[in-house]
N, C-alpha and C. Protein backbone atom coordinates (compact mmCIF):
# COMPACT_ATOMS: atom_id res chain seq x y z
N UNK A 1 21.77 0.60 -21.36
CA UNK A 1 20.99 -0.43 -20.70
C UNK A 1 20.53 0.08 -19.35
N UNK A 2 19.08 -0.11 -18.91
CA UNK A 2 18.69 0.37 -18.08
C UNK A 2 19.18 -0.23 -16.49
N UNK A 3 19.54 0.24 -15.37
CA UNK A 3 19.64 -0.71 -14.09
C UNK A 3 18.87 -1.04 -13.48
N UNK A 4 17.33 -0.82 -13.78
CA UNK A 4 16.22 -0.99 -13.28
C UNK A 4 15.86 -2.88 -13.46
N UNK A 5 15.47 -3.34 -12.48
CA UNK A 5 14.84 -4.99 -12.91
C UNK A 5 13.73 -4.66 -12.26
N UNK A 6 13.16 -5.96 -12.54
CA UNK A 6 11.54 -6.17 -12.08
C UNK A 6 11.78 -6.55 -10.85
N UNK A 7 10.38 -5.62 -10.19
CA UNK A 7 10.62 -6.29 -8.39
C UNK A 7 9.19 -5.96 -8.08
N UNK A 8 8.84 -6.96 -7.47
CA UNK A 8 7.52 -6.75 -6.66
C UNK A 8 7.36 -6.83 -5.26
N UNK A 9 6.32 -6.01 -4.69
CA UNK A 9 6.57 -5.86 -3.59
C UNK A 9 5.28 -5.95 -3.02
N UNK A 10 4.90 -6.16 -1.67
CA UNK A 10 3.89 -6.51 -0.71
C UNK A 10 3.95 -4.93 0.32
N UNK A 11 3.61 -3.80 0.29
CA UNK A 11 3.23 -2.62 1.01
C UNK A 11 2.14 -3.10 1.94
N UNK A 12 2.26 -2.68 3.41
CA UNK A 12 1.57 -2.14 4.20
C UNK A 12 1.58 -1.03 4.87
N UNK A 13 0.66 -0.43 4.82
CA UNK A 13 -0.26 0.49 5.48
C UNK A 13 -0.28 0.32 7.13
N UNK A 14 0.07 0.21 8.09
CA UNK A 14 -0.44 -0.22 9.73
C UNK A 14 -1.01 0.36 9.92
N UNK A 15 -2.20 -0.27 11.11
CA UNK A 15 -3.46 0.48 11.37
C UNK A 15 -3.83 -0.10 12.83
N UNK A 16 -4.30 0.48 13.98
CA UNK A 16 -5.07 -0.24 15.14
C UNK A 16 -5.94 -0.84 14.95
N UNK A 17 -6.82 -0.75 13.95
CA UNK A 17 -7.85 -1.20 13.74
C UNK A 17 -7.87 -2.39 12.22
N UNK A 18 -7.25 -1.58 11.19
CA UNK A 18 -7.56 -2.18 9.73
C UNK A 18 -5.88 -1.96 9.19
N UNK A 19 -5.71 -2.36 8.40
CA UNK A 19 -3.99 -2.56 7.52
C UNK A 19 -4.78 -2.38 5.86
N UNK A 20 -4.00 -1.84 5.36
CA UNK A 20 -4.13 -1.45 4.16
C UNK A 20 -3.05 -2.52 3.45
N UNK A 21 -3.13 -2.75 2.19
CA UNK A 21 -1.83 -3.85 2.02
C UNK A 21 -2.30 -3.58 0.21
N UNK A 22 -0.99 -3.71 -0.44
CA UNK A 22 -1.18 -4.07 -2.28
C UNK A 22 -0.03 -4.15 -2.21
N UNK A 23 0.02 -4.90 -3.72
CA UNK A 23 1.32 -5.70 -3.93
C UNK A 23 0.97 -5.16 -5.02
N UNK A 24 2.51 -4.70 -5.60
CA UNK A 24 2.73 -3.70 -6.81
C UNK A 24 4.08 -4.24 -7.50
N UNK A 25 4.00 -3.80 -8.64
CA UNK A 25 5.24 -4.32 -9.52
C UNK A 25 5.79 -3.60 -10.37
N UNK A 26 7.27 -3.19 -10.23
CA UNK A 26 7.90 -2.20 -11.19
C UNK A 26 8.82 -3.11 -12.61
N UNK A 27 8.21 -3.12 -13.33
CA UNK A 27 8.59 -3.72 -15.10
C UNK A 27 9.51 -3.46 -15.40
N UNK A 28 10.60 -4.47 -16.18
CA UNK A 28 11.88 -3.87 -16.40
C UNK A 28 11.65 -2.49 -17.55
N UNK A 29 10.66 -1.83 -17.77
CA UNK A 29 10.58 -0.52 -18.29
C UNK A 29 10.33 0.34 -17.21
N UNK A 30 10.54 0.09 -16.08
CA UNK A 30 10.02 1.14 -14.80
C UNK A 30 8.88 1.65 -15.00
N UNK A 31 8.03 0.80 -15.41
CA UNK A 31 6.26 0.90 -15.21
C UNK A 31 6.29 0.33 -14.06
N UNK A 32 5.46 1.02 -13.52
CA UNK A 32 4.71 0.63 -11.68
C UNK A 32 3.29 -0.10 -12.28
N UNK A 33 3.12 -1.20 -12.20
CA UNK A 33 1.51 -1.86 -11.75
C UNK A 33 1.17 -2.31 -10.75
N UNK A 34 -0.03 -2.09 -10.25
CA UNK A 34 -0.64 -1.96 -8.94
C UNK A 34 -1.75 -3.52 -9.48
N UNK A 35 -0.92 -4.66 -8.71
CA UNK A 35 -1.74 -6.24 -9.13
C UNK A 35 -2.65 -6.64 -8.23
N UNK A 36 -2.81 -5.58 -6.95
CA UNK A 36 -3.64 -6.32 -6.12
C UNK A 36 -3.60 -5.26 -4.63
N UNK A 37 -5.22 -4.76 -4.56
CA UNK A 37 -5.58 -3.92 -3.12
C UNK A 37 -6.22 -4.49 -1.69
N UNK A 38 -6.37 -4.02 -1.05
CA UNK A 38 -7.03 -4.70 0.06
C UNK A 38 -7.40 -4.12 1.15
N UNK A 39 -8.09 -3.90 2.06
CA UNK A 39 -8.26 -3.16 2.94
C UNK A 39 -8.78 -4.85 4.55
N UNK A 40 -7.71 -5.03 5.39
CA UNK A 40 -8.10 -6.08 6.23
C UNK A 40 -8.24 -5.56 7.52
N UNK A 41 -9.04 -6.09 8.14
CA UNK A 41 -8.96 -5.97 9.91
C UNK A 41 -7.73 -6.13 10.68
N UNK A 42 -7.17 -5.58 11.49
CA UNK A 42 -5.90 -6.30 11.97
C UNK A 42 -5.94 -8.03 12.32
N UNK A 43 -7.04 -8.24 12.81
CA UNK A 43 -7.18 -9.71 13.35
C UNK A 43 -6.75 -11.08 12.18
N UNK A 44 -6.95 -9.81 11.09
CA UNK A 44 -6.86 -10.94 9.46
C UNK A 44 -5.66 -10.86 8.26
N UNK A 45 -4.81 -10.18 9.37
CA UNK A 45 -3.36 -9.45 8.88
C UNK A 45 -2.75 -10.48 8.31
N UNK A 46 -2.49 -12.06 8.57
CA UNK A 46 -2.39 -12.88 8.59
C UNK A 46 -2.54 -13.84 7.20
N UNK A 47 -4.59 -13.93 7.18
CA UNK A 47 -4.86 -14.19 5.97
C UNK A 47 -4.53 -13.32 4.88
N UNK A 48 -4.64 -11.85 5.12
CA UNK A 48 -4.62 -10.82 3.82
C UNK A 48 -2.95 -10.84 3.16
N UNK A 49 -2.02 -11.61 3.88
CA UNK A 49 -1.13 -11.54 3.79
C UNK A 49 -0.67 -12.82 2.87
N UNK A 50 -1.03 -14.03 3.10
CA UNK A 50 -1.42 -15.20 2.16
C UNK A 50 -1.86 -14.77 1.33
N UNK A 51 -2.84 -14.18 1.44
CA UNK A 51 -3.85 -13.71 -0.12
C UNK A 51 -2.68 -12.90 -0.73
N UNK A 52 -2.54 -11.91 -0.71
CA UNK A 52 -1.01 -11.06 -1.13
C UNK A 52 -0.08 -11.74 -1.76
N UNK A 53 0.41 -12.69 -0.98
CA UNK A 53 1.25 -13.65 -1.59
C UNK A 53 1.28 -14.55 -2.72
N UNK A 54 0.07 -15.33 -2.76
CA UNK A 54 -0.75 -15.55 -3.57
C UNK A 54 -0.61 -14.76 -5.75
N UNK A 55 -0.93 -13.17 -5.31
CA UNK A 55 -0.95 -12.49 -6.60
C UNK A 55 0.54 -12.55 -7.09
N UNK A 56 1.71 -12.66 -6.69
CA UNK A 56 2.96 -13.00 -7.12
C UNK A 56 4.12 -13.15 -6.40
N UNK A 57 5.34 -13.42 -6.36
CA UNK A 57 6.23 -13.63 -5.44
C UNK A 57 6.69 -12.41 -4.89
N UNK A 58 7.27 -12.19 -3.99
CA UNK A 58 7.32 -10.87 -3.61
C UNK A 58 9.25 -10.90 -3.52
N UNK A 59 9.53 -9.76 -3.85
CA UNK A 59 11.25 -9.49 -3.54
C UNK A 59 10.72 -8.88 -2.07
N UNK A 60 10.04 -8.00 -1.64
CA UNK A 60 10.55 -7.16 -0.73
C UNK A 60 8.72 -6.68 0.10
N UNK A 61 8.75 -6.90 1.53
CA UNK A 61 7.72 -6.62 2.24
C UNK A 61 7.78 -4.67 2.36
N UNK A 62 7.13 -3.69 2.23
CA UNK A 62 7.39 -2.52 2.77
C UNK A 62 6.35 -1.85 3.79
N UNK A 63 6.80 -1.63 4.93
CA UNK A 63 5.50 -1.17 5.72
C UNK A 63 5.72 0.16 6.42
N UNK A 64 4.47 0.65 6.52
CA UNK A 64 4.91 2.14 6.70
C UNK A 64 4.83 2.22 8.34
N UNK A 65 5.48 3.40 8.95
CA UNK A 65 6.45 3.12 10.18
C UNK A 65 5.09 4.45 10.98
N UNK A 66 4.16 4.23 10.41
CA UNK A 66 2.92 4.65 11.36
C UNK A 66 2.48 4.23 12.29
N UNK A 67 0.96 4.39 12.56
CA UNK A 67 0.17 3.94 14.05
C UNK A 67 0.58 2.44 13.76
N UNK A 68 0.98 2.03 15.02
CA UNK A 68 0.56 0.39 15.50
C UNK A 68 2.46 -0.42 14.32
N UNK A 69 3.22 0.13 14.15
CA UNK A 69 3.68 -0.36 13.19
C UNK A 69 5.08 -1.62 13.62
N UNK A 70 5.32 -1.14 15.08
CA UNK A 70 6.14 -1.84 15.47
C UNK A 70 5.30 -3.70 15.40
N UNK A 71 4.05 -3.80 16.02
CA UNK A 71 3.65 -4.68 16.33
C UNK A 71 3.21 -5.16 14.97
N UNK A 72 2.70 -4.41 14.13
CA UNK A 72 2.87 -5.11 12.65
C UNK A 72 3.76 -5.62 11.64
N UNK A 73 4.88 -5.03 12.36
CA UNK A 73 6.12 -5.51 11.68
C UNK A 73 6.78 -6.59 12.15
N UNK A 74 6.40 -6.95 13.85
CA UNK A 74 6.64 -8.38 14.08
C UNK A 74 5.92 -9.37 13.56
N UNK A 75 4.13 -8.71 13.39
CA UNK A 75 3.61 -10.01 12.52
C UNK A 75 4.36 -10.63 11.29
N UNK A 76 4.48 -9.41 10.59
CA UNK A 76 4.99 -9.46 9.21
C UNK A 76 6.49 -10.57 9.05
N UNK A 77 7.18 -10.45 9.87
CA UNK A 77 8.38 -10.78 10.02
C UNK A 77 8.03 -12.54 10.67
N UNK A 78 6.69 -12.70 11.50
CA UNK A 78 6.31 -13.80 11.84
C UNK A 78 5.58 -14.84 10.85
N UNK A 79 5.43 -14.26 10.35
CA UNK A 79 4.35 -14.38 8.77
C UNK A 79 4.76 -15.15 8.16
N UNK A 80 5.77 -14.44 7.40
CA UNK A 80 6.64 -14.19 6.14
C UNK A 80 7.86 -14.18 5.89
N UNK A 81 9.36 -15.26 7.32
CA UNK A 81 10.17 -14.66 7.87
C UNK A 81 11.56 -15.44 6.40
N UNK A 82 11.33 -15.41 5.01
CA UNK A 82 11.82 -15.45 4.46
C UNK A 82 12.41 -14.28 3.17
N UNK A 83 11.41 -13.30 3.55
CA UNK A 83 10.84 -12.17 2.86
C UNK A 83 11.28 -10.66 3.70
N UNK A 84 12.30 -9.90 3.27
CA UNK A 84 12.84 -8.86 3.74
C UNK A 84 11.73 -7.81 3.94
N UNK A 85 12.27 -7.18 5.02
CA UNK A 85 10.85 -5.89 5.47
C UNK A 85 11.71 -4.94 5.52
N UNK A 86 11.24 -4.05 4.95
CA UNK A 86 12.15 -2.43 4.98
C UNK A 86 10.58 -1.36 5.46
N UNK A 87 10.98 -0.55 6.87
CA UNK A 87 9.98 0.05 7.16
C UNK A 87 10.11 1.41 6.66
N UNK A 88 9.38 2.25 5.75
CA UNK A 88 9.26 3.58 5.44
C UNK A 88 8.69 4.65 6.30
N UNK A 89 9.26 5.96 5.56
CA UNK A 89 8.45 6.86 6.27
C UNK A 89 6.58 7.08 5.71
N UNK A 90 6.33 7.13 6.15
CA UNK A 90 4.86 7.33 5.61
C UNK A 90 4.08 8.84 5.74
N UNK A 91 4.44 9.64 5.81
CA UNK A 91 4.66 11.49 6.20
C UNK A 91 3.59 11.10 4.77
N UNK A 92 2.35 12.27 4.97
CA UNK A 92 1.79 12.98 3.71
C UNK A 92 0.85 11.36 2.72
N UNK A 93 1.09 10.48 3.47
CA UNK A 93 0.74 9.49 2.13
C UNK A 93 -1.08 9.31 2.71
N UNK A 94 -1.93 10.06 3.55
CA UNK A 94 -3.28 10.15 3.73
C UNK A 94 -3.68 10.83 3.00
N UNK A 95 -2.67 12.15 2.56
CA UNK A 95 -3.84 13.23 1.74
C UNK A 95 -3.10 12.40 0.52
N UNK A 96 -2.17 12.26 0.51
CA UNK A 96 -1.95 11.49 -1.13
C UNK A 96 -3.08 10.56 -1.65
N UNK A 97 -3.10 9.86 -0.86
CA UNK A 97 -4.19 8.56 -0.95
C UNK A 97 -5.83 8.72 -1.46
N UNK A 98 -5.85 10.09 -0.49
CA UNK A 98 -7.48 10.52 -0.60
C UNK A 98 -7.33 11.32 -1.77
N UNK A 99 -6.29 11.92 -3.18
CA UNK A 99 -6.56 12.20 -4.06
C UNK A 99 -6.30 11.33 -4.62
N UNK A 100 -5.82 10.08 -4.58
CA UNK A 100 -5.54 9.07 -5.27
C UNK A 100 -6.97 8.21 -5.63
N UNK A 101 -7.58 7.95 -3.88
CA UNK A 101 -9.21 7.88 -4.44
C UNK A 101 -9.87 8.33 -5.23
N UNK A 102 -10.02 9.39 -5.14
CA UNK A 102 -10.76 10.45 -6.28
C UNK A 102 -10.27 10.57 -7.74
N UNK A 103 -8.59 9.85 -8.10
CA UNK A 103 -8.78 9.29 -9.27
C UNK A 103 -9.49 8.22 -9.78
N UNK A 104 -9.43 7.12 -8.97
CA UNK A 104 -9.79 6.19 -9.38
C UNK A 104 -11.30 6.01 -9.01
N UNK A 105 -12.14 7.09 -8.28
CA UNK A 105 -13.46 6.87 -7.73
C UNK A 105 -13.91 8.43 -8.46
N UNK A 106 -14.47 8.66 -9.48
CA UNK A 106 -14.03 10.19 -9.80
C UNK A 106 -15.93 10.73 -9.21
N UNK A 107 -15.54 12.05 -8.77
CA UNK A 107 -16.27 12.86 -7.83
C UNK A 107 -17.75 13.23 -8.96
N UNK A 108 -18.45 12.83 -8.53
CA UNK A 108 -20.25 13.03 -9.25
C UNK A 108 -20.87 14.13 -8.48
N UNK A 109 -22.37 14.81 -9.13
CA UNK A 109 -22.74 15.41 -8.62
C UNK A 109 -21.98 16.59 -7.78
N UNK A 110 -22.82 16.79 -6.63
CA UNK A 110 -22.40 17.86 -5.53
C UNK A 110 -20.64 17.88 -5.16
N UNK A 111 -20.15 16.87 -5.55
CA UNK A 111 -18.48 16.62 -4.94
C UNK A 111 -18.49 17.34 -6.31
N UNK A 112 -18.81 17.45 -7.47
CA UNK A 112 -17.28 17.90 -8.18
C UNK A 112 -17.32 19.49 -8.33
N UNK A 113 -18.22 20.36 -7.23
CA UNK A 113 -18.09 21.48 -7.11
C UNK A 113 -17.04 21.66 -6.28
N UNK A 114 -16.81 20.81 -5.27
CA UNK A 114 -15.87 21.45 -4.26
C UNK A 114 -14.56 20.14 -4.24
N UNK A 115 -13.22 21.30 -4.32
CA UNK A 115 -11.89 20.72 -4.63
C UNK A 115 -11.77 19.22 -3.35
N UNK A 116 -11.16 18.30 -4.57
CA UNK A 116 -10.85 17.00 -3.60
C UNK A 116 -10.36 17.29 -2.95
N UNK A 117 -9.75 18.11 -2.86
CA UNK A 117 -8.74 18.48 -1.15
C UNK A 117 -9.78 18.80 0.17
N UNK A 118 -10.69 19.62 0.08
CA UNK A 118 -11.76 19.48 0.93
C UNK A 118 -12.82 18.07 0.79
N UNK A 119 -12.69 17.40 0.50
CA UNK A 119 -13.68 16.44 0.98
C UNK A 119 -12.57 15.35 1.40
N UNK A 120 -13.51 14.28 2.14
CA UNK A 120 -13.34 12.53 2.67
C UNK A 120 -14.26 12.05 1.85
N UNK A 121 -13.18 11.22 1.10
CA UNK A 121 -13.75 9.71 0.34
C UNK A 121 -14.77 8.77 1.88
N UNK A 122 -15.91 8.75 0.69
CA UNK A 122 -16.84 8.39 1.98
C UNK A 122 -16.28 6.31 2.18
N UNK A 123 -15.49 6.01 1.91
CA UNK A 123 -14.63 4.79 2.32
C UNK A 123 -13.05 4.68 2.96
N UNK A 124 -12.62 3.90 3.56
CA UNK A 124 -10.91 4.32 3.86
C UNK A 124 -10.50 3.96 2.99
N UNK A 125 -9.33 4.92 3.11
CA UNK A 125 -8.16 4.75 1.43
C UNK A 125 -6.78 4.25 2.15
N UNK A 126 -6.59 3.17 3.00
CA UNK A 126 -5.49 2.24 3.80
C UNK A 126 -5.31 1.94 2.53
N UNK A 127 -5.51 1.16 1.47
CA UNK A 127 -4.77 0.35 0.57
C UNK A 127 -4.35 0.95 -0.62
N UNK A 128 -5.09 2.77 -0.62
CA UNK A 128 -3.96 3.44 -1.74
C UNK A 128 -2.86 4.01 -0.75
N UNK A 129 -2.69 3.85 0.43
CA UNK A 129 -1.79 4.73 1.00
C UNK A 129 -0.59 3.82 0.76
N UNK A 130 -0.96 2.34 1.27
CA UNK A 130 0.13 0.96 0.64
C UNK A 130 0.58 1.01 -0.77
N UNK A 131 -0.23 1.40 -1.73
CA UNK A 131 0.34 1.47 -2.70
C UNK A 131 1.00 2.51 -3.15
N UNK A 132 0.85 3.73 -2.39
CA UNK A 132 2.05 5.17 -2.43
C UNK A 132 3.17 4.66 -1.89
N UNK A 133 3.19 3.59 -0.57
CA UNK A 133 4.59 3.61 0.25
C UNK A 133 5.18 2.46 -1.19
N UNK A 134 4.69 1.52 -1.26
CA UNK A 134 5.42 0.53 -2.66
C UNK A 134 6.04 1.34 -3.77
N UNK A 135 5.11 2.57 -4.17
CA UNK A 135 5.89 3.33 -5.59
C UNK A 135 6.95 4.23 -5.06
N UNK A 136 6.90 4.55 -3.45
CA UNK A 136 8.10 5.36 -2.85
C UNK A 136 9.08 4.73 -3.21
N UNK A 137 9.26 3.39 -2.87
CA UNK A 137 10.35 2.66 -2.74
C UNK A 137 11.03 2.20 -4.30
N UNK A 138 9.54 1.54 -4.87
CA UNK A 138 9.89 0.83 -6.24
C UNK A 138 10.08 2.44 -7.45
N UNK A 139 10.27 3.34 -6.55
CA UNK A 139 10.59 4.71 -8.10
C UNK A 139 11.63 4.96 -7.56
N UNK A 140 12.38 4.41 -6.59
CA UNK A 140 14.46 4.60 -6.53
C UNK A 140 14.69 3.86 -7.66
C-alpha cells in the first residue's frame, strides 16, 4: 500500500513586481496535476489568491524564499491564516521554468534552430516556476 495521499497545494513564485502562483495536485497514484496558472501583479496578490482558492481546497500554501518573499509571506499568512505556509528554496527553478515554457509553448520557425537554453520565452514564466516549487514539495 502506497503512503502517498492526495494533497493539493497553492505555490508561489514572489516577485517585486508580479507573483507567479498554481495550485497543483498530487493523486493518490502520485500523479502531479497542474489545475490552475496565473501570473498577478503584486497589488492583486490578494485577489489571485481567492481565485486559487477557488480551483480546490488547499492542504498546504508553498512559496519560494526569493525576491520580495518575506513580505509575501506575511500577505499570504494575512490572507489565508488557516492554511499552513512552508517557504522553499527556489535555486535553479528560472531556467527550469523557461524550459518548461518551451514545453508547453513549443519553439516555431527561427527558435527551433537555436537550443531552448539560449533563448527567453518572449512572456514571464512566474507561474511555471510556482508550479516547479509545488512538484518540489508534492514529489517527497
Amino acid at each position: 500500500m502506497s503512503s502517498l495521499r492526495e494533497k493539493t497545494v497553492l505555490a508561489v513564485d514572489p516577485g517585486s513586481a508580479k507573483c507567479g502562483l498554481a495550485v497543483v495536485r498530487r493523486e493518490l497514484s502520485g500523479k502531479i496535476t497542474v489545475l490552475w496558472r496565473h501570473i498577478a501583479p503584486i497589488d492583486e496578490l490578494e485577489a489571485a489568491l481567492s481565485e486559487g482558492q477557488a480551483v480546490a481546497p488547499l492542504d498546504l500554501i508553498v512559496a519560494g524564499n526569493g525576491t520580495r518573499s518575506r513580505t509575501v509571506v506575511q500577505r499570504l499568512r494575512d490572507a489565508v491564516p488557516s492554511v499552513g505556509i512552508l517557504v522553499v528554496d527556489e535555486r535553479e527553478t528560472t531556467m527550469q521554468a523557461r524550459e518548461r515554457y518551451w514545453e508547453h509553448h513549443p519553439r516555431r520557425g527561427w527558435r527551433r534552430i537555436l537550443p531552448a537554453t539560449m533563448q527567453m520565452p518572449p512572456e514571464p514564466v512566474d507561474d511555471f516556476v510556482a508550479v516547479i516549487l509545488a512538484e518540489r514539495v508534492l514529489a517527497v
